[in-house]
C-alpha atoms as a PDB file:
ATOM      1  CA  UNK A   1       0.000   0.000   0.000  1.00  0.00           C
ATOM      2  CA  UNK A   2       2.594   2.315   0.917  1.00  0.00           C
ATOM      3  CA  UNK A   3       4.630   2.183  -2.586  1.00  0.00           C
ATOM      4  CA  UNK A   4       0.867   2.462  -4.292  1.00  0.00           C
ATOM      5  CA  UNK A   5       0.265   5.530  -2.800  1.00  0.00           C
ATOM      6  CA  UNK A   6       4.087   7.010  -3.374  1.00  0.00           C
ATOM      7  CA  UNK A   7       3.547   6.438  -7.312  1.00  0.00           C
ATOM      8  CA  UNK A   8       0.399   7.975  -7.343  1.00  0.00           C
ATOM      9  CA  UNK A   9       1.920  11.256  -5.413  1.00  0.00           C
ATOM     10  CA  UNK A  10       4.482  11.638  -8.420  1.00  0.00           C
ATOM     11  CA  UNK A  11       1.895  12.855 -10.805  1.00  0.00           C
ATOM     12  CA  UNK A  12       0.387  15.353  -8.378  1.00  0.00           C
ATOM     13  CA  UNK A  13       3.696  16.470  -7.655  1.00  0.00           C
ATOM     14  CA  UNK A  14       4.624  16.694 -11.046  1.00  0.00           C
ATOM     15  CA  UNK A  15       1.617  18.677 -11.619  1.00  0.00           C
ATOM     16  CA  UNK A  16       2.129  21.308  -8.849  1.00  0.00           C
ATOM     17  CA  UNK A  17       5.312  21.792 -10.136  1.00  0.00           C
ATOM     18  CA  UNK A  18       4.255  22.721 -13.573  1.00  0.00           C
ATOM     19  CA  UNK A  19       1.460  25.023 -12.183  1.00  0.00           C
ATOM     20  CA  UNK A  20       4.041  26.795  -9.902  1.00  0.00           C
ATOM     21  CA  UNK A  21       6.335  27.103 -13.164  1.00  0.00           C
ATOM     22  CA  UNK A  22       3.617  28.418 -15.792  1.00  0.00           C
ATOM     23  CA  UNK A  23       2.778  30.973 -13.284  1.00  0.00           C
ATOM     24  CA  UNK A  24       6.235  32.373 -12.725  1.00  0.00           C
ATOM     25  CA  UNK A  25       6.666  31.977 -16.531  1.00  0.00           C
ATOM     26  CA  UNK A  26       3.201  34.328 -16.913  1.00  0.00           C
ATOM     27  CA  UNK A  27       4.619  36.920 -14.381  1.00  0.00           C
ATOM     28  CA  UNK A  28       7.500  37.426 -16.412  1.00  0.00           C
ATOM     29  CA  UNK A  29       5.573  37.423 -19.838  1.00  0.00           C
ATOM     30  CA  UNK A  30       3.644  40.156 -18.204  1.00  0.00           C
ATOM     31  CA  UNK A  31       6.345  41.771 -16.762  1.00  0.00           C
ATOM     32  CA  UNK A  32       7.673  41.964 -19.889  1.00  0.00           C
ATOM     33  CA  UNK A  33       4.475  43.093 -21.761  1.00  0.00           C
ATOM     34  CA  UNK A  34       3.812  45.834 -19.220  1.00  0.00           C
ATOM     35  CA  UNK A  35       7.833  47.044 -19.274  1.00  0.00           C
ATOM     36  CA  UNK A  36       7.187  47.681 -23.665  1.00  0.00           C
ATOM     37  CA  UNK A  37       3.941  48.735 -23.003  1.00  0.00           C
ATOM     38  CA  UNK A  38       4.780  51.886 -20.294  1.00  0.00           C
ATOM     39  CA  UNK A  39       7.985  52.283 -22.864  1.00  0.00           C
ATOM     40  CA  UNK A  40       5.822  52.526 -26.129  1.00  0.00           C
ATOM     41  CA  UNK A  41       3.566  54.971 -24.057  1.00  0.00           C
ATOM     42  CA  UNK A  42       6.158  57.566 -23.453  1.00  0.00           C
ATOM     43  CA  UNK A  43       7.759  57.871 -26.590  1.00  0.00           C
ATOM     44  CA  UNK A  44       4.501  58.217 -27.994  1.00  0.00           C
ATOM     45  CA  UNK A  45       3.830  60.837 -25.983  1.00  0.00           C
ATOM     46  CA  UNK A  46       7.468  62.930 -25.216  1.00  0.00           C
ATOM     47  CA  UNK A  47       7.049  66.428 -26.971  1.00  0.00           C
ATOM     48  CA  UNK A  48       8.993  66.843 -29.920  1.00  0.00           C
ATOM     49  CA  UNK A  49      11.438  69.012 -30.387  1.00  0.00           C
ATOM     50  CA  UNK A  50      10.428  72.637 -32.647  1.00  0.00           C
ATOM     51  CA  UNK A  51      13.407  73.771 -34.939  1.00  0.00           C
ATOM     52  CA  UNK A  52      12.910  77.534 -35.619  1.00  0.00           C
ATOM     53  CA  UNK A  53      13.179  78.620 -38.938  1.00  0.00           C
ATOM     54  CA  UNK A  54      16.684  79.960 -40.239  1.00  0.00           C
ATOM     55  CA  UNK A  55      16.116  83.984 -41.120  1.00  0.00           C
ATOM     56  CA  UNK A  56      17.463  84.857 -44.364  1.00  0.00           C
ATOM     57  CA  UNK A  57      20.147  87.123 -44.780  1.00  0.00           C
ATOM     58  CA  UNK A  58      18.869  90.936 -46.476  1.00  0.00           C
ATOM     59  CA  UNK A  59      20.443  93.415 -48.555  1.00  0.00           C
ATOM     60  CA  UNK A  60      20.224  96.672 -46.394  1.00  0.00           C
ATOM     61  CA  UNK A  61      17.930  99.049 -48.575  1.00  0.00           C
ATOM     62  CA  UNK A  62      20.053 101.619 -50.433  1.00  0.00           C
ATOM     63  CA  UNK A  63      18.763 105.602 -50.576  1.00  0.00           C
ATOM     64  CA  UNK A  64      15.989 105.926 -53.416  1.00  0.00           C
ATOM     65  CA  UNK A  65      17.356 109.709 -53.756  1.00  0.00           C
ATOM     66  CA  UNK A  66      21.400 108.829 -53.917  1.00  0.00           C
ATOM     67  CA  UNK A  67      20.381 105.668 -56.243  1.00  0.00           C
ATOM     68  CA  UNK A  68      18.475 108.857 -58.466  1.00  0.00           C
ATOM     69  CA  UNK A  69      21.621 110.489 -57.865  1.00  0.00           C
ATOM     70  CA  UNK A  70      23.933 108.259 -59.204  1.00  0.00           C
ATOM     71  CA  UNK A  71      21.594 107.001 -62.400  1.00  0.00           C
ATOM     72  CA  UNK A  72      21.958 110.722 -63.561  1.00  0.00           C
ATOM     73  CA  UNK A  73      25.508 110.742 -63.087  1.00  0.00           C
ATOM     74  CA  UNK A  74      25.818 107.546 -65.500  1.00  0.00           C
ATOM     75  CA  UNK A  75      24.296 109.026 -67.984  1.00  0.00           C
ATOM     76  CA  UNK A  76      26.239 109.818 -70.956  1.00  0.00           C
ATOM     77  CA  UNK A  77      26.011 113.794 -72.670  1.00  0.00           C
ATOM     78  CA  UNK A  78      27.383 115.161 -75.855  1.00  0.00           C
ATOM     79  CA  UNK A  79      30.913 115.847 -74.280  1.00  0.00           C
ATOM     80  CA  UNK A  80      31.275 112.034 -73.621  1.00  0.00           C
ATOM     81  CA  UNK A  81      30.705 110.806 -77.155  1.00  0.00           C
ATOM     82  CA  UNK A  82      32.507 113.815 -78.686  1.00  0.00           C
ATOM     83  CA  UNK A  83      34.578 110.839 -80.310  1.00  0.00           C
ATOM     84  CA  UNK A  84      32.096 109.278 -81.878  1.00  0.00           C
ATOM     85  CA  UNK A  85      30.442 111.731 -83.927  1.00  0.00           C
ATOM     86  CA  UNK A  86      26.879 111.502 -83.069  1.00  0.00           C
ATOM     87  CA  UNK A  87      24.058 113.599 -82.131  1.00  0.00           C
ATOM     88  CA  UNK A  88      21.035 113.435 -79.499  1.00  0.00           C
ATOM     89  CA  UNK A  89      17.795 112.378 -81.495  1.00  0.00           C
ATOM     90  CA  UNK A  90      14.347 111.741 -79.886  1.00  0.00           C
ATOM     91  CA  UNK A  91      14.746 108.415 -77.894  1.00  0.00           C
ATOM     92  CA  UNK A  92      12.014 105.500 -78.068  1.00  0.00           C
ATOM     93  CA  UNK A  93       9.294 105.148 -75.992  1.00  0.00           C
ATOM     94  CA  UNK A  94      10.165 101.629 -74.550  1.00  0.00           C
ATOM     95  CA  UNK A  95      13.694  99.833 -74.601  1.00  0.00           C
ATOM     96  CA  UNK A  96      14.262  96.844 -77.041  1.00  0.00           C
ATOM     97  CA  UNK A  97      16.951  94.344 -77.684  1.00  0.00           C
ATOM     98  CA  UNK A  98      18.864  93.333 -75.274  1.00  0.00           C
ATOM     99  CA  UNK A  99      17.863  96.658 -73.067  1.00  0.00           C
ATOM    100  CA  UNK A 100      14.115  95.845 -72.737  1.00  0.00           C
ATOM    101  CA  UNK A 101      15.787  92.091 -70.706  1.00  0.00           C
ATOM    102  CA  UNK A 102      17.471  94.474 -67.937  1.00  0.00           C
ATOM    103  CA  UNK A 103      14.780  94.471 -65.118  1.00  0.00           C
ATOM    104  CA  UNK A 104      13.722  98.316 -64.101  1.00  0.00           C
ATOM    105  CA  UNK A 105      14.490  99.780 -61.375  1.00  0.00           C
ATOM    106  CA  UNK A 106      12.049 102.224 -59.654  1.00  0.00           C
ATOM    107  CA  UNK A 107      10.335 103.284 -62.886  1.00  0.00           C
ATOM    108  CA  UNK A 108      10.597 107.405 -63.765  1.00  0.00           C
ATOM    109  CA  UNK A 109      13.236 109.227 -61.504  1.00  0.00           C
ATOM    110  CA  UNK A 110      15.475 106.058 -61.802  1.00  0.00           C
ATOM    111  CA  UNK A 111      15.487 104.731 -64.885  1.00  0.00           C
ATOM    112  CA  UNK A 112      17.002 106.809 -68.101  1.00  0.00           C
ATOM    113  CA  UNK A 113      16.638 105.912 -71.804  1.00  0.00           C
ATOM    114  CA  UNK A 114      18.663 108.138 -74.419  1.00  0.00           C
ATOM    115  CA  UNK A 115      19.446 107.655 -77.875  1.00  0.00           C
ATOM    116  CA  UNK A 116      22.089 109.178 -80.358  1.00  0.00           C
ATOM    117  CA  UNK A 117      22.346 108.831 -84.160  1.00  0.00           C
ATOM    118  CA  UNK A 118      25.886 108.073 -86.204  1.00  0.00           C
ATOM    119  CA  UNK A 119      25.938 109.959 -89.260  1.00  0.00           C
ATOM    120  CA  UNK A 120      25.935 106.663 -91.217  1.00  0.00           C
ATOM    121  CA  UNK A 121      22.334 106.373 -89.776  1.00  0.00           C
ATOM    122  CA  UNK A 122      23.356 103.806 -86.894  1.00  0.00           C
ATOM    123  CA  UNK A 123      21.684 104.386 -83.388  1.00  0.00           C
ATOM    124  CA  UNK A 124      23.460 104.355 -79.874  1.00  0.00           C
ATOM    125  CA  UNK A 125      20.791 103.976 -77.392  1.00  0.00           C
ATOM    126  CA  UNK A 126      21.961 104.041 -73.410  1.00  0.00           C
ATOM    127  CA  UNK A 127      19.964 102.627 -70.612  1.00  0.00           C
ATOM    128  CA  UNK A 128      20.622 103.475 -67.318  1.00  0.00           C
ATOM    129  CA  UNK A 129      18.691 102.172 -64.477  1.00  0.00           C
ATOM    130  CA  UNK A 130      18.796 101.830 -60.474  1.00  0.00           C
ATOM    131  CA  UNK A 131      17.776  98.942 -57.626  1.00  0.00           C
ATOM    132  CA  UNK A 132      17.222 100.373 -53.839  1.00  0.00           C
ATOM    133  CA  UNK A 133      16.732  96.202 -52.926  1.00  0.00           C
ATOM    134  CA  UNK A 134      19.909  94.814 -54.268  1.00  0.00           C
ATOM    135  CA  UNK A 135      22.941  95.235 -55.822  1.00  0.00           C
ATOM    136  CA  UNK A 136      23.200  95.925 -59.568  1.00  0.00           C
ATOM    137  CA  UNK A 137      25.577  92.916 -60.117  1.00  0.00           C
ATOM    138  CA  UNK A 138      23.791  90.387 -58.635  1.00  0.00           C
ATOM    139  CA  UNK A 139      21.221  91.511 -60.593  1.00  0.00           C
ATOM    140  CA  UNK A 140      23.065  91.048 -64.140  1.00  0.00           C
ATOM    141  CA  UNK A 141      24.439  88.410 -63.177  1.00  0.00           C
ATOM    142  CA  UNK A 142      21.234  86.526 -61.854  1.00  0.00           C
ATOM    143  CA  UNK A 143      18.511  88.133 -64.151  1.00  0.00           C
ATOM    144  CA  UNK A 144      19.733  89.425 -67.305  1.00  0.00           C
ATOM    145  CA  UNK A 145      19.974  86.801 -71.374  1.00  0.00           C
ATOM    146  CA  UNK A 146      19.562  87.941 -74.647  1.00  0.00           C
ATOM    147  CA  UNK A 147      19.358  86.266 -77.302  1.00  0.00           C
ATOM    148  CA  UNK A 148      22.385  86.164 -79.821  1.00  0.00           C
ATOM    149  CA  UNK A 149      26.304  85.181 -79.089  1.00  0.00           C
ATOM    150  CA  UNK A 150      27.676  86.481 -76.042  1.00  0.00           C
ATOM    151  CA  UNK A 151      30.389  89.105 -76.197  1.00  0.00           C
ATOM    152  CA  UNK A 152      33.697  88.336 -75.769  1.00  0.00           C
ATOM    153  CA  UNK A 153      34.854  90.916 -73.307  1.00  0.00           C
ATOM    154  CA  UNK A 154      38.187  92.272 -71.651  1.00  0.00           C
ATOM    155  CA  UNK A 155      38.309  92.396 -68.174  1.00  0.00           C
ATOM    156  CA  UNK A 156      37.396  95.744 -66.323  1.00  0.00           C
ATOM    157  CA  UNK A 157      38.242  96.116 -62.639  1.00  0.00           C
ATOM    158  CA  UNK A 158      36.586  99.494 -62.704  1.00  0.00           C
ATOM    159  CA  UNK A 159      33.303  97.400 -62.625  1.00  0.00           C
ATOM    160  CA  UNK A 160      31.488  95.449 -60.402  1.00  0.00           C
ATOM    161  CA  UNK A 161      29.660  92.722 -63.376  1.00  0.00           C
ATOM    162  CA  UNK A 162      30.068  93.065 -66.985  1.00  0.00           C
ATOM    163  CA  UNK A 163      27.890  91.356 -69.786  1.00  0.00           C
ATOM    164  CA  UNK A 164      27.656  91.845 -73.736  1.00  0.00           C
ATOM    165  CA  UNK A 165      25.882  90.112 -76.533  1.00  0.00           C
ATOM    166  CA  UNK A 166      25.920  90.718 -80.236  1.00  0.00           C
ATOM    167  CA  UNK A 167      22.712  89.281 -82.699  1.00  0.00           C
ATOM    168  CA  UNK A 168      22.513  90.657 -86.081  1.00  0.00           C
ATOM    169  CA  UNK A 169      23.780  93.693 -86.622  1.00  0.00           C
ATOM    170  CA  UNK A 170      23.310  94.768 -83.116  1.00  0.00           C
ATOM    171  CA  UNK A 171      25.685  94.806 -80.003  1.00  0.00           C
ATOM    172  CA  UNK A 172      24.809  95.279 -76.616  1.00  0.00           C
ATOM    173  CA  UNK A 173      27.060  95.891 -73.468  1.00  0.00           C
ATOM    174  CA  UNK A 174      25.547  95.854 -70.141  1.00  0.00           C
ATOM    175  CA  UNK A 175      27.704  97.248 -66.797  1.00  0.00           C
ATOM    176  CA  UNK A 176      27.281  97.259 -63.496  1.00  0.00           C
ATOM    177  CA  UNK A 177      28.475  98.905 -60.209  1.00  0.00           C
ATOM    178  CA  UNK A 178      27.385  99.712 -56.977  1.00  0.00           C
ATOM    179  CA  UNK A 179      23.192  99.973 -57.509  1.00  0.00           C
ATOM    180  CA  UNK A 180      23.411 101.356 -61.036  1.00  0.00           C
ATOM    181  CA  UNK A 181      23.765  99.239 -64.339  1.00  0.00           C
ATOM    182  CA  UNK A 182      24.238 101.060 -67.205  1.00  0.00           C
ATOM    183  CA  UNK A 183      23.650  99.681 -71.114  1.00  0.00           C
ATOM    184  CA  UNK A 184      24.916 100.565 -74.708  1.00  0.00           C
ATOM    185  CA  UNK A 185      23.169  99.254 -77.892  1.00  0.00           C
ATOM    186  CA  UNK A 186      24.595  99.551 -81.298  1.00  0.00           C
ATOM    187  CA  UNK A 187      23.081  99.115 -84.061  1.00  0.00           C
ATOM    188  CA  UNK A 188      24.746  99.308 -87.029  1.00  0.00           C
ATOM    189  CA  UNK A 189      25.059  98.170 -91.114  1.00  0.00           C
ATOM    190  CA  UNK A 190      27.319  95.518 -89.402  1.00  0.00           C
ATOM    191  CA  UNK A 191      27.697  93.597 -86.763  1.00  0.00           C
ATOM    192  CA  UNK A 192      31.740  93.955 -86.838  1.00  0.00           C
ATOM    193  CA  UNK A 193      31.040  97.913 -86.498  1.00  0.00           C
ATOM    194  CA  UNK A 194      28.565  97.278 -84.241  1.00  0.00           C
ATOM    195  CA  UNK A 195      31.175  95.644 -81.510  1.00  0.00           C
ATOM    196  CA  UNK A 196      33.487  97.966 -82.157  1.00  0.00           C
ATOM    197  CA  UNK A 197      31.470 100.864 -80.784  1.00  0.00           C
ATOM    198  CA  UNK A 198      30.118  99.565 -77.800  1.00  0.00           C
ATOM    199  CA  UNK A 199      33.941  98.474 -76.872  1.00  0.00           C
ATOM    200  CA  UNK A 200      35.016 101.622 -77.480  1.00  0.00           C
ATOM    201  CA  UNK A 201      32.484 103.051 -75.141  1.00  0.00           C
ATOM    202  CA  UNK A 202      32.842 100.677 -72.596  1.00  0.00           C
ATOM    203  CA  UNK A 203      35.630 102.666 -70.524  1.00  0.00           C
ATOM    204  CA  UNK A 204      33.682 106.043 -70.682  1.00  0.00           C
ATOM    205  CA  UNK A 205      30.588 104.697 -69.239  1.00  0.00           C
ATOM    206  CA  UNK A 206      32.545 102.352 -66.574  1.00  0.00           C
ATOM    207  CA  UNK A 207      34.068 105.724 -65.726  1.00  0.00           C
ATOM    208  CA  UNK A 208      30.530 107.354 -64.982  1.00  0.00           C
ATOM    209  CA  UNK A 209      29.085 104.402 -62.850  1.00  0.00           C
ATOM    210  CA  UNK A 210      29.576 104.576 -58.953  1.00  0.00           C
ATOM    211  CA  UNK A 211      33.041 103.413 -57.977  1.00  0.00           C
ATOM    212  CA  UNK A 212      33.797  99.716 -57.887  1.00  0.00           C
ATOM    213  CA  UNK A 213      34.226  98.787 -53.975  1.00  0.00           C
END
């Protein structure tokens, strides 16, 4: 009787034992549930973090009346183009070629459109206009093409930007310095006679722009 009743305890024993196990096994599970859970919960929930927004960096405003100021002194007179033998005719109501691409200025007190007249019946038109908001390079530079083959140019240090192109039998030469860019068109029977004019040109109306640096 006695060894009947030992084999019969080794099941129940057996069976305790696996109870006491699965329970310790489902305190850990849950242990281990409720550690991700609380986890999960306060990442979701941490504020994130706000970046402000980088400020750009501005162009201090120039002086509308000293950019006025020195658009009229770029502005070439008879005395200039003594050299080239022309004379003042009525200038056009609206700029063309490569002068109508040159963004205006403050239209009226800063902008200037002039025109002379070779004796061979060729045309010298100047353009001279103004920007308060940025400098006049960046602005050839960034916003100024014509159409045609761009001018091969020497280099002027007495300049801040300097642009030409040449299509047909017209040339045009586009400077720029300080908040004033100032433009020569020449048109003429040839294109060769053309490029030749506005390069001669060039160094008088550098001279009359404000001074480089």
């Amino acid at each position: 009787m006695t060894s009947v009743r030992a084999v019969r305890a080794v099941p129940v024993l057996v069976a305790v034992a696996l109870l006491v196990t699965g329970g310790l096994a489902g305190c850990g599970e849950r242990q281990v549930d409720s550690g991700d859970g609380g986890e999960s919960t306060a990442v979701a929930t941490r504020p994130s973090a706000t970046v402000p927004p980088r400020s750009q960096p501005t162009t201090p405003g120039a002086d509308p009346a000293e950019v006025e100021q020195a658009v009229e002194r770029a502005v070439l007179d008879e005395q200039d183009l003594a050299g080239e033998g022309v004379r003042a005719v009525d200038a056009p109501s609206v700029a063309s070629g490569c002068l109508a691409a040159v963004p205006v200025g403050l239209i009226g007190r800063q902008r200037t459109l002039l025109r002379w007249e070779y004796p061979t019946g060729s045309t010298l038109d100047q353009l001279v206009t103004g920007y308060v908001d940025r400098p006049a390079a960046e602005v050839l530079n960034g916003r100024v093409r014509c159409p045609g083959a761009e001018l091969t140019l020497p280099s002027r240090p007495d300049v801040e930007a300097h642009r030409g192109w040449c299509i047909d039998n017209t040339c045009t030469l586009l400077l720029a310095s300080g908040r004033v860019i100032s433009g020569i068109q020449v048109s003429a029977g040839e294109q060769a006679r053309a490029r030749d004019a506005v390069l001669r040109i060039a160094p008088i109306a550098a001279a009359k722009l404000p001074a480089n640096g």
